[in-house]
C-alpha atoms as a PDB file:
ATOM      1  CA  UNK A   1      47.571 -99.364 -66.296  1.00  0.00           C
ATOM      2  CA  UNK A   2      50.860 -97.700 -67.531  1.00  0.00           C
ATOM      3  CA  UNK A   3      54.137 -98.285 -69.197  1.00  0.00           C
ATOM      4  CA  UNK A   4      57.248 -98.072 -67.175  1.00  0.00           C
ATOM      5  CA  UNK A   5      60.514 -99.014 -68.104  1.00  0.00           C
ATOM      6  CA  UNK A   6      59.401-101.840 -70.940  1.00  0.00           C
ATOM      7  CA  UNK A   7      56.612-103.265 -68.067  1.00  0.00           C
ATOM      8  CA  UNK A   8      52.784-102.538 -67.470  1.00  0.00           C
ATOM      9  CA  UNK A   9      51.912-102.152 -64.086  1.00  0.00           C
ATOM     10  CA  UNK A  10      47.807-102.429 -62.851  1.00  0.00           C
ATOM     11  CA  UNK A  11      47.237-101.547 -59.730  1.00  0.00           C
ATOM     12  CA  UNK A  12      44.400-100.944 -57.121  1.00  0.00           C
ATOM     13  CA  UNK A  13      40.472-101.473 -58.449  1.00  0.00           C
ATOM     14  CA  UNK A  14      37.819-103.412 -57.609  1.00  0.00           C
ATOM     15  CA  UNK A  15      36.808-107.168 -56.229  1.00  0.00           C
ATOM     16  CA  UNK A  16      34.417-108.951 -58.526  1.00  0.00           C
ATOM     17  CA  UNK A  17      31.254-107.748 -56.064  1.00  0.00           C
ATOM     18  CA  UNK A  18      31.808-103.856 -57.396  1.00  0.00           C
ATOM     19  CA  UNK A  19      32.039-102.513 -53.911  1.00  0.00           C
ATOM     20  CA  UNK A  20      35.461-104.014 -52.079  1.00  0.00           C
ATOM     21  CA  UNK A  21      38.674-101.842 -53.272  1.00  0.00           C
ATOM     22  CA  UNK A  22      41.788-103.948 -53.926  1.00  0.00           C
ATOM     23  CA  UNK A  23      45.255-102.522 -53.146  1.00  0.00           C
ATOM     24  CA  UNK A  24      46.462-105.517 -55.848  1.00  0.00           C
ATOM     25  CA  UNK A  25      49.577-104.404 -58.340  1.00  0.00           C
ATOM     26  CA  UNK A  26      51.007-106.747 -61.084  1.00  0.00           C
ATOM     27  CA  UNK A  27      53.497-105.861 -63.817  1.00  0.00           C
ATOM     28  CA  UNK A  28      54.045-108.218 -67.150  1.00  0.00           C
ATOM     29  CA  UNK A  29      57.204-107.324 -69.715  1.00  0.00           C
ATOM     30  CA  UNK A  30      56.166-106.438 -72.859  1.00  0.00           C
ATOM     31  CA  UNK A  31      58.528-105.585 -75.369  1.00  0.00           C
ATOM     32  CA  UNK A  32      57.409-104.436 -79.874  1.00  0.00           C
ATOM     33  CA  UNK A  33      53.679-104.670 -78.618  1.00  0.00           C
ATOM     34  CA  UNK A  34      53.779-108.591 -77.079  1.00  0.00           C
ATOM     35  CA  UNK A  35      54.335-109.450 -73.532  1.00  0.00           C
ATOM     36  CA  UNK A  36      57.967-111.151 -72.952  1.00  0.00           C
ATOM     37  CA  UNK A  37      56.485-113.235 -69.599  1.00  0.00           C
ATOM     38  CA  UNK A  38      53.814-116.238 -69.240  1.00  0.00           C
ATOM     39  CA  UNK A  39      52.344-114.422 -65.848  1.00  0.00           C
ATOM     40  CA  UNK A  40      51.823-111.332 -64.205  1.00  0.00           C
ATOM     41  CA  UNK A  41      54.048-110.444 -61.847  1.00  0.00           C
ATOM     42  CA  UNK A  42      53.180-109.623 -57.987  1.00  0.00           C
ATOM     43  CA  UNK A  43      54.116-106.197 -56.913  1.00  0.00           C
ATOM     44  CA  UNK A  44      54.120-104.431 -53.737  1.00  0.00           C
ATOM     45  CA  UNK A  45      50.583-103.881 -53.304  1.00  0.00           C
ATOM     46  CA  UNK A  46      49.095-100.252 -52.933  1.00  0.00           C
ATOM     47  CA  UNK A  47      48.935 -98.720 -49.355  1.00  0.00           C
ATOM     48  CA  UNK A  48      45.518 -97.721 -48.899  1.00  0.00           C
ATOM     49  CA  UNK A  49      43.196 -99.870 -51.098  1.00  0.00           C
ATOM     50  CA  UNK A  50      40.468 -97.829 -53.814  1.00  0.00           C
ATOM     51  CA  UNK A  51      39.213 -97.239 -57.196  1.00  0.00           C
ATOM     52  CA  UNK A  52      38.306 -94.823 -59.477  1.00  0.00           C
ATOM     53  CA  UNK A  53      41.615 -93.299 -58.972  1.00  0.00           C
ATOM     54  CA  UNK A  54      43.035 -90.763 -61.002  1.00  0.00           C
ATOM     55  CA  UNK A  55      46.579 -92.167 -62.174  1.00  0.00           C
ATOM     56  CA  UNK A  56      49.593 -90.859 -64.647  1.00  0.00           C
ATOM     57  CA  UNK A  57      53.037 -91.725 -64.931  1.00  0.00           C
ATOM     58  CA  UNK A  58      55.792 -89.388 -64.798  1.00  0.00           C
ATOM     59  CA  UNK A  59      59.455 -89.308 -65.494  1.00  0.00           C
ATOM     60  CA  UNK A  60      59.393 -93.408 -65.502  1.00  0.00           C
ATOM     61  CA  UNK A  61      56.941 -93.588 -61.794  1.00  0.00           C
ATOM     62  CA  UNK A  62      53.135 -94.349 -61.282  1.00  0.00           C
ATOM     63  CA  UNK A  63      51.278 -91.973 -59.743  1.00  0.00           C
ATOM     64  CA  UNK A  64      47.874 -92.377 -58.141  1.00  0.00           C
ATOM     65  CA  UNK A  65      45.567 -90.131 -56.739  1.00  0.00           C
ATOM     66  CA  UNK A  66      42.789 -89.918 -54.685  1.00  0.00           C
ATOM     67  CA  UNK A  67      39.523 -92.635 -55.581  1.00  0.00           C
ATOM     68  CA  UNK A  68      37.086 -93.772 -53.114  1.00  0.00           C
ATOM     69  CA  UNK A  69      36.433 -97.196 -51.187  1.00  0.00           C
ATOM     70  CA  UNK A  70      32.835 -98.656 -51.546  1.00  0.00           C
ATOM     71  CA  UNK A  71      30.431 -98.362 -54.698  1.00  0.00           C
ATOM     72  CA  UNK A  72      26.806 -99.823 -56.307  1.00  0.00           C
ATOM     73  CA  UNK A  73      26.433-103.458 -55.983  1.00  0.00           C
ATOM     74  CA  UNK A  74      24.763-105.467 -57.869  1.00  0.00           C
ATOM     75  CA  UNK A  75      20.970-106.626 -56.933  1.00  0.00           C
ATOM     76  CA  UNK A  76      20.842-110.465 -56.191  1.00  0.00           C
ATOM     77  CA  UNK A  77      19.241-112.047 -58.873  1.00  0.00           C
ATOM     78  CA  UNK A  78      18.411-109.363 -60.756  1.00  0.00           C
ATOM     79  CA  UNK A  79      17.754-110.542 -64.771  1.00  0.00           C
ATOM     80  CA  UNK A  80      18.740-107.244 -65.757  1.00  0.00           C
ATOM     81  CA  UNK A  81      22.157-106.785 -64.024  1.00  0.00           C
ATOM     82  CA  UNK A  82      21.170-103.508 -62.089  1.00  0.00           C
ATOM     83  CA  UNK A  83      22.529-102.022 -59.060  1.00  0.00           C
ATOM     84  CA  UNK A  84      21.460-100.302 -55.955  1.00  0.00           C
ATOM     85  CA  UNK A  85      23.095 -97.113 -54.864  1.00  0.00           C
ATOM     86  CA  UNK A  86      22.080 -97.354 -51.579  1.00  0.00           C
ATOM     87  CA  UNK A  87      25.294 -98.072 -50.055  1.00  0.00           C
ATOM     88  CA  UNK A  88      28.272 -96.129 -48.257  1.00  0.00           C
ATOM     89  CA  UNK A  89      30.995 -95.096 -50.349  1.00  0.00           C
ATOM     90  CA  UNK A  90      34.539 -93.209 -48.183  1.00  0.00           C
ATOM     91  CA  UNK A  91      36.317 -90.673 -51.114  1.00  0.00           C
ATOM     92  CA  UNK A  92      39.976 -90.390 -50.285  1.00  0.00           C
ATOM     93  CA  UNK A  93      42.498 -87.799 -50.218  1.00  0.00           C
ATOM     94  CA  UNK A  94      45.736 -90.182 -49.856  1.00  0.00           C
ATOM     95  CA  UNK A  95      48.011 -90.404 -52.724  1.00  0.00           C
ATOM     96  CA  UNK A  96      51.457 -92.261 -53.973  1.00  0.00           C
ATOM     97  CA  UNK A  97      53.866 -92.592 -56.199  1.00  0.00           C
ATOM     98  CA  UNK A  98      55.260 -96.087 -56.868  1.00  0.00           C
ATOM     99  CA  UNK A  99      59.139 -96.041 -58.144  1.00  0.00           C
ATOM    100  CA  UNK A 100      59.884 -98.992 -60.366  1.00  0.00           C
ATOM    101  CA  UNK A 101      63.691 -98.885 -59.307  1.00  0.00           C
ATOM    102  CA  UNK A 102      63.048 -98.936 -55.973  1.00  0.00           C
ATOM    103  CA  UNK A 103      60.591-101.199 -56.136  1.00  0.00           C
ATOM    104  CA  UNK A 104      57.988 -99.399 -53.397  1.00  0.00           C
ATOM    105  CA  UNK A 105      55.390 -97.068 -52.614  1.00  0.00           C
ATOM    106  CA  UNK A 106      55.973 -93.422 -51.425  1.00  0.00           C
ATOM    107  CA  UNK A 107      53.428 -91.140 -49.579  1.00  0.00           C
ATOM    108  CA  UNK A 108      52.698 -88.046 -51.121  1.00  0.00           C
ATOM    109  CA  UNK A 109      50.962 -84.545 -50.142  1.00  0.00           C
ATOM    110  CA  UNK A 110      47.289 -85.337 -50.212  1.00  0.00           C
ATOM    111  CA  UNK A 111      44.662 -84.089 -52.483  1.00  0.00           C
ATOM    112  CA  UNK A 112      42.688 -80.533 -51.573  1.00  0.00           C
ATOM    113  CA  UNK A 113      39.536 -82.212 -52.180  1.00  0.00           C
ATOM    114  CA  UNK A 114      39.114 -85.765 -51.567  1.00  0.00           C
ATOM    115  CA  UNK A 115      37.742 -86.861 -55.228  1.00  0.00           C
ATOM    116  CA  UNK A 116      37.050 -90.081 -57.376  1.00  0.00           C
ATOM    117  CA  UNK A 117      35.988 -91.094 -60.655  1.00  0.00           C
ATOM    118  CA  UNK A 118      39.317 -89.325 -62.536  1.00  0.00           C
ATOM    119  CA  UNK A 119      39.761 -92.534 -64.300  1.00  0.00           C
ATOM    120  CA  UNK A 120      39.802 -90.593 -67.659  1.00  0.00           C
ATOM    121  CA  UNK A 121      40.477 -87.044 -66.739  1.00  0.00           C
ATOM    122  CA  UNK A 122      43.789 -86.921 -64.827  1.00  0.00           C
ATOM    123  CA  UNK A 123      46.426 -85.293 -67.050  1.00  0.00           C
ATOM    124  CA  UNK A 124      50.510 -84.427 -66.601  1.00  0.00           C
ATOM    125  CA  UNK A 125      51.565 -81.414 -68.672  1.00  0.00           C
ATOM    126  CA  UNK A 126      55.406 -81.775 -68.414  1.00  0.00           C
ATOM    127  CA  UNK A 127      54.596 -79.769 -65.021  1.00  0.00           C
ATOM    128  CA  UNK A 128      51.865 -80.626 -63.206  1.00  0.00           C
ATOM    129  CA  UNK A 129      49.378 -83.232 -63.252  1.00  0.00           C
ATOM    130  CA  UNK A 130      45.546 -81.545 -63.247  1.00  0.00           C
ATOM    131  CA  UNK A 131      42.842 -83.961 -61.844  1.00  0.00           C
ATOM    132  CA  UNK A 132      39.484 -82.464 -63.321  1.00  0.00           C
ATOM    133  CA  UNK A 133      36.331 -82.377 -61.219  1.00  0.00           C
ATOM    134  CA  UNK A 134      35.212 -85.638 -60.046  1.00  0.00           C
ATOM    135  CA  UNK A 135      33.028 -87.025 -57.494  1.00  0.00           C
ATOM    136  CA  UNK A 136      33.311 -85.639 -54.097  1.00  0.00           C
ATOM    137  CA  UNK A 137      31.242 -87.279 -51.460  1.00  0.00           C
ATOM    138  CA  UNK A 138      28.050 -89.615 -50.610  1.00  0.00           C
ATOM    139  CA  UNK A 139      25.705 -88.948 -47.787  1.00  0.00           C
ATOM    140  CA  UNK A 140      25.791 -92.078 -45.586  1.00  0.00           C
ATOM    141  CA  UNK A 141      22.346 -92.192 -45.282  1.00  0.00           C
ATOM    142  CA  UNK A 142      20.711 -90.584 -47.854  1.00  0.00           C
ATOM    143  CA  UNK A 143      23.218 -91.723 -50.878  1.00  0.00           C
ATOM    144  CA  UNK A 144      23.095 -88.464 -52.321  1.00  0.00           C
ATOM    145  CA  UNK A 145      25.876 -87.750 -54.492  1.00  0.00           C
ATOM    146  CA  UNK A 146      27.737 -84.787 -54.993  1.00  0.00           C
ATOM    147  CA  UNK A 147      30.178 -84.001 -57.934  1.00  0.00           C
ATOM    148  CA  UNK A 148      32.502 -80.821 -58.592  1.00  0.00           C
ATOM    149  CA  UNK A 149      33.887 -78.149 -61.036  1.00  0.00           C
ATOM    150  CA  UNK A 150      37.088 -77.951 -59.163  1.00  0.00           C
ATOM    151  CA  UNK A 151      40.675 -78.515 -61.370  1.00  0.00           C
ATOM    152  CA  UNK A 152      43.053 -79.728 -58.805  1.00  0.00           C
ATOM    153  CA  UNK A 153      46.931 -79.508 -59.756  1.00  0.00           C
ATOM    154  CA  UNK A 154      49.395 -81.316 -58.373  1.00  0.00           C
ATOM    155  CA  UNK A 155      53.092 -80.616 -59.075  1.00  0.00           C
ATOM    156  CA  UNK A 156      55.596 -83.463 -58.122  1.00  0.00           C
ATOM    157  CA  UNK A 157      59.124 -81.341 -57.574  1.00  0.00           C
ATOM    158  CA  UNK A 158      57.519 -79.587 -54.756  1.00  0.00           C
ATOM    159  CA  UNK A 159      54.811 -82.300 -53.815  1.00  0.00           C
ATOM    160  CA  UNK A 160      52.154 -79.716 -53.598  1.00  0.00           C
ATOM    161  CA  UNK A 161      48.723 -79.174 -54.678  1.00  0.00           C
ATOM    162  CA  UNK A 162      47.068 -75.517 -55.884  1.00  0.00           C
ATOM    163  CA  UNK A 163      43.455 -75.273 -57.698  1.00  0.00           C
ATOM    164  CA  UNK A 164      44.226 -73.957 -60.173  1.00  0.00           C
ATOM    165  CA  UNK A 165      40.229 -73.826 -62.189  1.00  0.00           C
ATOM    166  CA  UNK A 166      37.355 -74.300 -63.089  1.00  0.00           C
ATOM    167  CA  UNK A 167      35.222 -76.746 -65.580  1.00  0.00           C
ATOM    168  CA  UNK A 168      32.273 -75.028 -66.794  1.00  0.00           C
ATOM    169  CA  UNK A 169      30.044 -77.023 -64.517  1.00  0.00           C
ATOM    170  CA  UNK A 170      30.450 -79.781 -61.926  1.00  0.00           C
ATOM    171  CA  UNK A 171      31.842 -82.999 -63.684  1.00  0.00           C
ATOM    172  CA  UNK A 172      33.051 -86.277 -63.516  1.00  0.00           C
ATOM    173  CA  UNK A 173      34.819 -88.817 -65.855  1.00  0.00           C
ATOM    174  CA  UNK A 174      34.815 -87.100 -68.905  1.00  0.00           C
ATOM    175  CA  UNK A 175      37.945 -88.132 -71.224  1.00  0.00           C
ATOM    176  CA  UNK A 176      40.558 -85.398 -71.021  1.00  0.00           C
ATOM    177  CA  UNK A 177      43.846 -84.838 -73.038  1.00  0.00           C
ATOM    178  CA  UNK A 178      46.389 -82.152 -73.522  1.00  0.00           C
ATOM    179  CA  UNK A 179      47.529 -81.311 -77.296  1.00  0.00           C
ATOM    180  CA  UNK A 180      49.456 -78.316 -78.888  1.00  0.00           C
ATOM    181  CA  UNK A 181      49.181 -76.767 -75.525  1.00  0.00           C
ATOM    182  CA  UNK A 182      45.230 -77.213 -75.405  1.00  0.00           C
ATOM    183  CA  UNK A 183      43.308 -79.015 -72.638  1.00  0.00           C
ATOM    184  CA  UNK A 184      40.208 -80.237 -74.199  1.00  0.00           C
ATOM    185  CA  UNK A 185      37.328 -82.608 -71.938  1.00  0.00           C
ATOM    186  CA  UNK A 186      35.060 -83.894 -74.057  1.00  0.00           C
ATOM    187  CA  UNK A 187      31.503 -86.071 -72.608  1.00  0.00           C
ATOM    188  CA  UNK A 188      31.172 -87.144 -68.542  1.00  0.00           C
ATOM    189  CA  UNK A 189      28.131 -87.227 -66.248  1.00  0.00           C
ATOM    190  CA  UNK A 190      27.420 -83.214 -65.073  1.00  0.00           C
ATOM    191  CA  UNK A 191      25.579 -81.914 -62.211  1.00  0.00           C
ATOM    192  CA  UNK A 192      21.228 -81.786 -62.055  1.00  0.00           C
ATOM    193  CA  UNK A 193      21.989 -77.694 -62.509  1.00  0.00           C
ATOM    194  CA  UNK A 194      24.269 -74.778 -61.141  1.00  0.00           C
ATOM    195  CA  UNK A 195      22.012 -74.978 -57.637  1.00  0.00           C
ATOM    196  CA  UNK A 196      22.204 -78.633 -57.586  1.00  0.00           C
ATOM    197  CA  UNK A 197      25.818 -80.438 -57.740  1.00  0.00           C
ATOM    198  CA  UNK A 198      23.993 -84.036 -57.497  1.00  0.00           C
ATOM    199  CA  UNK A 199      24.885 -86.090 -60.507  1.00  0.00           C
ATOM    200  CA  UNK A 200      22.508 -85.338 -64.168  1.00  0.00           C
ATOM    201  CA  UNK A 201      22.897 -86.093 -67.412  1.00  0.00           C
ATOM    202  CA  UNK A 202      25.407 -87.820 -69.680  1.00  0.00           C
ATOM    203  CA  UNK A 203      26.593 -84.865 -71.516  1.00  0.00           C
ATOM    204  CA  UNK A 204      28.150 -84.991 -75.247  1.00  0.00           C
ATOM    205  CA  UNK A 205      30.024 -81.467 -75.213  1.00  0.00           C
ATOM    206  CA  UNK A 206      33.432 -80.678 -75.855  1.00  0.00           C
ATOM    207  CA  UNK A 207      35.347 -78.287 -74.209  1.00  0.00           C
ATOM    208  CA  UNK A 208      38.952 -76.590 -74.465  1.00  0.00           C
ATOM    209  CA  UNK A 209      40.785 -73.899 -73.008  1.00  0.00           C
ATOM    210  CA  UNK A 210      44.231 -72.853 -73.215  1.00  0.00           C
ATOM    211  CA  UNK A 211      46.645 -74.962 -70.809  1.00  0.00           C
ATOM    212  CA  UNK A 212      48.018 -71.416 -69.971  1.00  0.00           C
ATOM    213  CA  UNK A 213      45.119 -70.894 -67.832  1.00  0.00           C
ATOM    214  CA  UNK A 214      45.632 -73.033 -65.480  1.00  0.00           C
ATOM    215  CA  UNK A 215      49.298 -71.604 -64.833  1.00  0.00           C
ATOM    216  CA  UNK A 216      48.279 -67.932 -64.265  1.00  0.00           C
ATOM    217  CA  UNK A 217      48.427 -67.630 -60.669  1.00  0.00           C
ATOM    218  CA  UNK A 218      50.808 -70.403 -59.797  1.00  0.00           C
ATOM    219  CA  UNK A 219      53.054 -68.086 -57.031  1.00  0.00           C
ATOM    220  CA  UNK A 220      49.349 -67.478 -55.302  1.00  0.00           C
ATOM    221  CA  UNK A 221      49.746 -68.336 -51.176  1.00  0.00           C
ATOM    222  CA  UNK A 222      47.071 -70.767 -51.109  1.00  0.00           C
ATOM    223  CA  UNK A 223      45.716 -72.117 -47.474  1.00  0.00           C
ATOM    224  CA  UNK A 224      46.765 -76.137 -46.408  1.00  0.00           C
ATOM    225  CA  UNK A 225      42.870 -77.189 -46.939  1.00  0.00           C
ATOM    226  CA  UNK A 226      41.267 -74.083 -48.664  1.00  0.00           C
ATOM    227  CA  UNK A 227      37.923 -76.807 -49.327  1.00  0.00           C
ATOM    228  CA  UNK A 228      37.999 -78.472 -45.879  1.00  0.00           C
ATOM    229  CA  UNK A 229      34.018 -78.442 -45.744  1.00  0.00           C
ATOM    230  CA  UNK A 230      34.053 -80.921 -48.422  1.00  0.00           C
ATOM    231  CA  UNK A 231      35.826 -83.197 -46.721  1.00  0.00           C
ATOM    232  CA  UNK A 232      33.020 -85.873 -45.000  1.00  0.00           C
ATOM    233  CA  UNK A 233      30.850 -83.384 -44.451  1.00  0.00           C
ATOM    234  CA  UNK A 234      27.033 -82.875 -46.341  1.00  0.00           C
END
């Protein structure tokens, strides 16, 4: 959910069963911290329907990028709430940019690496938005998952993507910000171990690095799909 131009706009998530993505988009007015309307508003709904999207808003638009369709679902019945992961999940590369004036959805370059789970670590430096690691793909039959390290960038003047990093291991979801010109991750699920990018442990560590990092190299001629392999493949 973000703030544009005195409204909150929610888009895209997840049905009630955990597993069905919604393309659903409401706005509500809110004006000195108290909304100004009774209801939500219906908006044009999002193009292609997901969730755990990675999502920003710059220069007064929502951006969203990437997510997956499919998740757990719950076990029937089961007194403790738990899920089963044995079921298909489709990460996406597709991204937009919704434009409150115009009131629609654009298309926009996709993603190098189709990637989910960037609820909390998708961040715009004044530049370019960086999506950090994420989740990357499911085996259909299997379930395994796999997660990675890679930073993707995406800058919106030129509607391109670069990657422009590293993390310091394969992650997804930690909570991300930018400060004094400092990105700094802190928590997330990691991978098993550097020879196995399945998902481990809940980590607790904090990390920063200069935001200057991630521009060194920006001019570098980069290929269309440099990770291609990732892309519904094992």
């Amino acid at each position: 959910m973000h703030l544009l131009a005195s409204r909150l706009h929610y888009a895209g998530g997840a049905r009630p069963d955990r597993s069905t993505p919604a393309s659903d988009h409401w706005s509500i007015g809110v004006s000195n911290g108290a909304a100004t309307e009774p209801l939500w508003r219906p908006e044009p709904p999002v193009p292609v329907a997901g969730m755990h999207r990675g999502t920003t808003s710059v220069n007064g638009s929502l951006y969203l990028f990437g997510g997956q369709q499919g998740d757990f679902t719950p076990l029937p019945g089961d007194a403790s709430h738990r899920c089963t992961g044995n079921t298909r999940e489709t990460y996406l590369t597709e991204c937009f940019r919704f434009d409150p004036a115009e009131g629609r959805w654009a298309r926009l370059a996709d993603m190098l690496i189709p990637a989910s789970h960037n609820d909390f670590s998708t961040v715009w430096d004044g530049e370019e938005v960086h999506l950090l690691g994420g989740q990357v793909f499911k085996h259909p039959e299997t379930f395994r998952l796999r997660l990675t390290n890679a930073i993707q960038s995406y800058n919106p003047a030129e509607d391109r993507w670069r990657i422009s990093g590293r993390l310091p291991y394969r992650l997804k979801i930690p909570v991300s910000a930018i400060h004094a010109g400092i990105l700094t991750i802190t928590t997330g699920q990691r991978d098993q171990s550097p020879a196995d990018d399945s998902p481990g442990e809940i980590t607790s560590a904090t990390w920063r690095a200069p935001l200057a990092m991630l521009k060194e190299g920006r001019s570098a001629p980069m290929p269309a799909s440099p990770y291609a392999g990732l892309a519904g493949k094992e």
